[in-house]
Protein backbone atom coordinates (compact mmCIF):
# COMPACT_ATOMS: atom_id res chain seq x y z
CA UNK A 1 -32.33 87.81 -30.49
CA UNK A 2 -33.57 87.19 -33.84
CA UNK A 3 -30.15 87.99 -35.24
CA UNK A 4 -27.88 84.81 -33.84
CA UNK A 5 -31.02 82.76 -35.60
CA UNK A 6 -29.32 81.15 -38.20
CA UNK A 7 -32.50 79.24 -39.87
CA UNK A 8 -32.80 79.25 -43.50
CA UNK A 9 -28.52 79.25 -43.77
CA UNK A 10 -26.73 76.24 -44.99
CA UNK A 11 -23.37 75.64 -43.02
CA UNK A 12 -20.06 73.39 -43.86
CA UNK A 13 -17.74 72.44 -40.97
CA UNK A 14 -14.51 70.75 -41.98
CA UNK A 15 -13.12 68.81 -39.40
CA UNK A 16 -16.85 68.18 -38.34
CA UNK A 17 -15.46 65.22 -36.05
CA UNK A 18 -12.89 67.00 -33.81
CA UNK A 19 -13.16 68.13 -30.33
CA UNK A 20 -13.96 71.43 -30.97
CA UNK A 21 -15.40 71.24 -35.06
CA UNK A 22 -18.40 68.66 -33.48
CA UNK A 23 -19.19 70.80 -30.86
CA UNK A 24 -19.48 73.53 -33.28
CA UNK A 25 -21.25 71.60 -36.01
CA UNK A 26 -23.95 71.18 -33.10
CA UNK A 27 -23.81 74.61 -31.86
CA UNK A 28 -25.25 75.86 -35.67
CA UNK A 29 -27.29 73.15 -35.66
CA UNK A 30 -28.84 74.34 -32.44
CA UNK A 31 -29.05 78.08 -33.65
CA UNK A 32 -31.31 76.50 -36.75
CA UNK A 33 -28.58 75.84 -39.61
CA UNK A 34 -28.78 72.83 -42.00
CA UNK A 35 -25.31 71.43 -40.88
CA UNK A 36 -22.82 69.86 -43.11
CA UNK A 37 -20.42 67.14 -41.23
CA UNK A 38 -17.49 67.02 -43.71
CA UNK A 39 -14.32 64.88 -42.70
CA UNK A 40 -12.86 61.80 -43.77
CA UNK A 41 -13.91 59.14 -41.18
CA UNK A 42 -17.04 57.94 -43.10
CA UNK A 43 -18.20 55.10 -40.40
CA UNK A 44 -18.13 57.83 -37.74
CA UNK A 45 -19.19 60.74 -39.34
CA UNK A 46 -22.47 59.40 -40.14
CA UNK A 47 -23.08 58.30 -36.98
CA UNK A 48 -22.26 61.82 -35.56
CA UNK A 49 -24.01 63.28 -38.07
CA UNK A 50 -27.25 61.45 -37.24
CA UNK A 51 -26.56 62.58 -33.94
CA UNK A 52 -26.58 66.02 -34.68
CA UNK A 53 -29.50 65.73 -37.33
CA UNK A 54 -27.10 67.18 -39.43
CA UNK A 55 -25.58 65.67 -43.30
CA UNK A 56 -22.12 64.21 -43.59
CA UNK A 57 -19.69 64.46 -46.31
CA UNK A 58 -16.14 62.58 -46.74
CA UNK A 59 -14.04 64.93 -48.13
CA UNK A 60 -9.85 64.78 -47.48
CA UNK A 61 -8.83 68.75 -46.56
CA UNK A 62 -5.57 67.55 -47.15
CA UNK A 63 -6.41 66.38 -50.89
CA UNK A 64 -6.07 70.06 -52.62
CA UNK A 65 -5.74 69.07 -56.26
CA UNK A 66 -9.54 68.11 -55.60
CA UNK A 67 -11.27 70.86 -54.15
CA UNK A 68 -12.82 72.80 -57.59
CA UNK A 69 -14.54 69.25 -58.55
CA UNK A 70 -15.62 68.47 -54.86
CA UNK A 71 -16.57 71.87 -53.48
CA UNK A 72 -18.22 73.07 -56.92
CA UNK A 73 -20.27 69.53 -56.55
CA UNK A 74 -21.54 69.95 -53.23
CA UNK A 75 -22.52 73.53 -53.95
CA UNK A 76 -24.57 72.12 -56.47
CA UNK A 77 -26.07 70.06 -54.48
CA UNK A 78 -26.62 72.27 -51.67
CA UNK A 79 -27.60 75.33 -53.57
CA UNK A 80 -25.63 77.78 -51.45
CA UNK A 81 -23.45 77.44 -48.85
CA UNK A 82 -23.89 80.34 -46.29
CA UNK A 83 -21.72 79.36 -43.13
CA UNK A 84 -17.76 77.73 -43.51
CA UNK A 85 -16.29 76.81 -40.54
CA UNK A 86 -12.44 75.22 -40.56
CA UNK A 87 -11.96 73.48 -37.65
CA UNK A 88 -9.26 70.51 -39.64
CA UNK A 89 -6.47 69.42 -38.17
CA UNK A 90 -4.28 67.21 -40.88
CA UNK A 91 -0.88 66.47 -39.17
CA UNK A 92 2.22 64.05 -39.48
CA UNK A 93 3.08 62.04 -37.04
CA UNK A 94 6.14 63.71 -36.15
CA UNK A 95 4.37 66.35 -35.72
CA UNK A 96 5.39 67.16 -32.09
CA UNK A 97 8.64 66.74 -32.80
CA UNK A 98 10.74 69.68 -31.12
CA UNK A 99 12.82 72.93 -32.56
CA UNK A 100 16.01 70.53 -33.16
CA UNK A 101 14.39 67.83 -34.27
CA UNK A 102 12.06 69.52 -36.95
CA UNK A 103 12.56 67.92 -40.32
CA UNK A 104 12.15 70.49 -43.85
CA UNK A 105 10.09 67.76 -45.46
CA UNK A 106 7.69 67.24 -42.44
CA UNK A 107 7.53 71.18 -42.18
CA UNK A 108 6.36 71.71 -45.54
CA UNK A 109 4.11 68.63 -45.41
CA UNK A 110 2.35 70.16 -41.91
CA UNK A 111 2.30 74.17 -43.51
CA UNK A 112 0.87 72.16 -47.10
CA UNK A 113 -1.54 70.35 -45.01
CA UNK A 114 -2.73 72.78 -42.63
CA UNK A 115 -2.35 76.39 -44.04
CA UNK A 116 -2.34 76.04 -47.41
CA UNK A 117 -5.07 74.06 -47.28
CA UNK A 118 -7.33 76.56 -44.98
CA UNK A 119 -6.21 79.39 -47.39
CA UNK A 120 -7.22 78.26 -50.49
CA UNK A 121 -10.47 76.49 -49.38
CA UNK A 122 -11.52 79.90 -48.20
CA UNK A 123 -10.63 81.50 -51.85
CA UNK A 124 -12.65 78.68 -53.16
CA UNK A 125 -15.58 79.49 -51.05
CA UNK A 126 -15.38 83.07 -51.00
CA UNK A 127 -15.10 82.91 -55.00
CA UNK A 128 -18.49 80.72 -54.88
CA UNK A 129 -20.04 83.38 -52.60
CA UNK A 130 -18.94 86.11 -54.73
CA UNK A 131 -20.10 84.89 -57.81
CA UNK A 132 -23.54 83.82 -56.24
CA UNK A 133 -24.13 87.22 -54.37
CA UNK A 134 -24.16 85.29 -50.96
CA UNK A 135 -23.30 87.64 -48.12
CA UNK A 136 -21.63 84.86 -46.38
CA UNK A 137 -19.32 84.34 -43.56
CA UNK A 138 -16.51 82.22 -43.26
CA UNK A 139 -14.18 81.41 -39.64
CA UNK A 140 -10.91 79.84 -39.60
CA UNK A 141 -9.34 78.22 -36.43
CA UNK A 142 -6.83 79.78 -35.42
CA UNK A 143 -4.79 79.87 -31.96
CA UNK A 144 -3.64 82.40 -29.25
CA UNK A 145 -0.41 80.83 -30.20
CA UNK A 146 -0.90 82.32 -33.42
CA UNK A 147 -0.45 86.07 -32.05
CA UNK A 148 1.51 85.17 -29.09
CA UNK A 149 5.10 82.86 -28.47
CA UNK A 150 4.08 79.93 -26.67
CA UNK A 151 5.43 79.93 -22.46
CA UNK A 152 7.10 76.16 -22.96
CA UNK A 153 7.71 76.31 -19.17
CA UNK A 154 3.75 75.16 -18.86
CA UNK A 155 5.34 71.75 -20.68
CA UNK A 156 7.91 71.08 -18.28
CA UNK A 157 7.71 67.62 -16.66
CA UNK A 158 4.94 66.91 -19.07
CA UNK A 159 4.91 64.98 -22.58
CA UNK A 160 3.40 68.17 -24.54
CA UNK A 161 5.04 71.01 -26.38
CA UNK A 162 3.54 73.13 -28.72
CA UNK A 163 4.75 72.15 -32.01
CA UNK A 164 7.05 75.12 -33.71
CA UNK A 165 4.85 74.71 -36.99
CA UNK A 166 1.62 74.98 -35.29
CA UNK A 167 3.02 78.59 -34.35
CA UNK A 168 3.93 79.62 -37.85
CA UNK A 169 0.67 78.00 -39.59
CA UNK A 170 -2.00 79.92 -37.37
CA UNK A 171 0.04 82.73 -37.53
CA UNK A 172 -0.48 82.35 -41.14
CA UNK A 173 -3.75 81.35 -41.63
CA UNK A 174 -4.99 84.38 -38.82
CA UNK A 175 -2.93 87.02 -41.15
CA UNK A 176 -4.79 85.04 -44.13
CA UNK A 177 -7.99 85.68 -42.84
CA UNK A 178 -7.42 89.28 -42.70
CA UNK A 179 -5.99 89.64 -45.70
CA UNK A 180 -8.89 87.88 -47.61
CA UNK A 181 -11.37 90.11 -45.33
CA UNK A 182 -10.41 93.16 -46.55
CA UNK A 183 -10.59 92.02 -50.53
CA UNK A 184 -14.01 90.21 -50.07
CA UNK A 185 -15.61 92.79 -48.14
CA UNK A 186 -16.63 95.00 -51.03
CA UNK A 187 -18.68 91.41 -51.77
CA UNK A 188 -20.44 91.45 -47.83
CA UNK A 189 -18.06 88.57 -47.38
CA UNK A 190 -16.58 88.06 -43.80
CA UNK A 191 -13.75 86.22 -42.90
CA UNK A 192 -12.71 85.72 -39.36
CA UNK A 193 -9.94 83.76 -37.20
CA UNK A 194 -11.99 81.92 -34.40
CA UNK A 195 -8.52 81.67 -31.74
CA UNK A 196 -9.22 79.39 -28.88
CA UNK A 197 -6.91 79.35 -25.63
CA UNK A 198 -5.88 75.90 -24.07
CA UNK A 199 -9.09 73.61 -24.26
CA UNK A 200 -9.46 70.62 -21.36
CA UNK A 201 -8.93 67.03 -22.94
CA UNK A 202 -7.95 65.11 -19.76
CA UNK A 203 -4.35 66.75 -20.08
CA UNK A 204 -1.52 66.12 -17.71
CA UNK A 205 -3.11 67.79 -13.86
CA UNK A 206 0.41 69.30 -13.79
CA UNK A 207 0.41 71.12 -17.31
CA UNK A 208 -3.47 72.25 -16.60
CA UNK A 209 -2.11 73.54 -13.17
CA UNK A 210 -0.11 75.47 -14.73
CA UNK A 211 -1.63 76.98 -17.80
CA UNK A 212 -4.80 77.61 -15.65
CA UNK A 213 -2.26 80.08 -13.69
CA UNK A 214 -1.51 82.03 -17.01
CA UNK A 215 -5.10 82.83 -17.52
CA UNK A 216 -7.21 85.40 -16.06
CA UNK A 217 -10.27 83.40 -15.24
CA UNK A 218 -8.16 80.53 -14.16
CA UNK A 219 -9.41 77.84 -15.70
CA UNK A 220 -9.10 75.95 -19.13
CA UNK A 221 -11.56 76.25 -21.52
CA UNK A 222 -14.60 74.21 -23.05
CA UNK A 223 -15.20 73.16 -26.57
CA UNK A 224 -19.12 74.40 -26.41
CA UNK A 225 -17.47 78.04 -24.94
CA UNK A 226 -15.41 77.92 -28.63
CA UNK A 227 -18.62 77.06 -30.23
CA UNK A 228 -20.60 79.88 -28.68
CA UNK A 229 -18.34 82.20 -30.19
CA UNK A 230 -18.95 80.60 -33.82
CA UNK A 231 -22.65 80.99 -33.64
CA UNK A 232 -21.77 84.98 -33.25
CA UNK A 233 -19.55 84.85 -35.95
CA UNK A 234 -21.38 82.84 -38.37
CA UNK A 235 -24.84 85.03 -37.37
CA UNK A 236 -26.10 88.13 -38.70
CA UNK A 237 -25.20 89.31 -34.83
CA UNK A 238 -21.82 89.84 -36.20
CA UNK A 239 -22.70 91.62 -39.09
CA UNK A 240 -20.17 94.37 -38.78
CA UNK A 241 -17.24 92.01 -37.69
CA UNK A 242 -14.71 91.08 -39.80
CA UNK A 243 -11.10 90.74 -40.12
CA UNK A 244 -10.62 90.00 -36.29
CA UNK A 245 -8.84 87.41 -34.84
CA UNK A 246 -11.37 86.83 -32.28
CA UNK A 247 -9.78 85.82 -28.75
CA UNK A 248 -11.44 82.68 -26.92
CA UNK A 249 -9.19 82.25 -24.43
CA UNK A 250 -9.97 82.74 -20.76
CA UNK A 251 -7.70 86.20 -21.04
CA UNK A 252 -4.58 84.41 -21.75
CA UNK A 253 -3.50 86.98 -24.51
CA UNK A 254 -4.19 89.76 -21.67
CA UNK A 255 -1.55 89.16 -19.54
């Protein structure tokens, strides 16, 4: 269908070097965007970039104070931007750290990091959209954790948790997303909440046993299934969809 095309559109994907933002970054690629690698890793994103056939840009999400001079310049330089994806994932290292352990400076650090930053790199983008008349379309990662409590006993005998600020930050930045749909609407601005389930990375067979048995295809899921769902999202296929926290997730939230 001519619609998921997406030749002739200019894309950005922050966290263009993750598990899932790559995948995605390749995805749009695929569909016939000029893709924009943007991360901080400079040796490896222009080797992934090449990869891809696709332009990378060092850029620090978590450096906020920055964004008008470095977004406004690679506007410039780009001419539009149609596409933002925000697949970052900035995070302490104590990040993991559990409910009595959390510390108030590494929570705000994490919420600064994460949320804030997704929020008010869409505003800039939107803005830029808005005051170009670019109908454009911009996805934010968010998580089925973000709607739903996590089910720690998945974790038990196992090294992973689900961090409580991961909870409250997609929570936020899903709410976010809404919130900035409905004002940029009126513009033919769209602003979604991509929300994947569990993802397989080689996880602990014990934990993957037992979050596969809390989904209703039984299985984890793939970063290029996550992708998929971005190429709808960022296409003119999805024309009418905005607002949505769009599930990914094997039918965890179902159940």
């Amino acid at each position: 269908m001519k619609k998921f095309s997406l030749k002739g559109k200019t894309a950005a994907v922050f966290g263009g070097l993750g598990l899932i933002g790559k995948e995605i970054a390749s995805a749009l690629g695929q569909a016939g965007a000029k893709v924009l690698l943007i991360d901080i890793d400079e040796e490896k994103g222009h080797k992934i970039a090449s990869e891809l056939g696709a332009e990378f840009i060092e850029l620090d999400i978590t450096d906020i104070e920055s964004y008008d001079e470095k977004i406004s310049a690679i506007w410039k330089e780009q001419g539009q931007i149609d596409i933002v994806v925000n697949t970052a994932y900035p995070r302490t290292e104590d990040w993991s750290d559990k409910f009595e352990d959390v510390k108030s400076e590494s929570w705000r650090k994490n919420v600064d990091m994460q949320m804030n930053s997704y929020c008010l790199l869409t505003i800039k983008f939107a803005e830029l959209m808005k005051k170009n008349e670019i109908k454009g379309s911009i996805i934010n990662l968010g998580s089925t954790y973000g709607v739903l409590g996590a089910d720690f006993e998945i974790y038990k005998g196992t090294e992973l948790s689900c961090p409580p600020a991961y909870a409250a930050i997609k929570g936020g930045i899903i709410n976010f997303s809404r919130h900035a749909a409905s004002y940029y609407g009126k513009y033919g601005i769209r602003v979604n909440a991509l929300c994947p389930g569990g993802i397989f990375d080689n996880q602990n067979p014990e934990f993957v046993k037992a979050y596969e048995s809390k989904t209703s295809l039984k299985r984890m899921g793939d970063p290029e299934e996550i992708a998929s769902a971005a190429v709808f999202l960022a296409s003119d296929a999805s024309s009418y969809v905005t607002g949505t926290a769009f599930m990914v997730d094997g039918g965890w939230t179902s159940i």
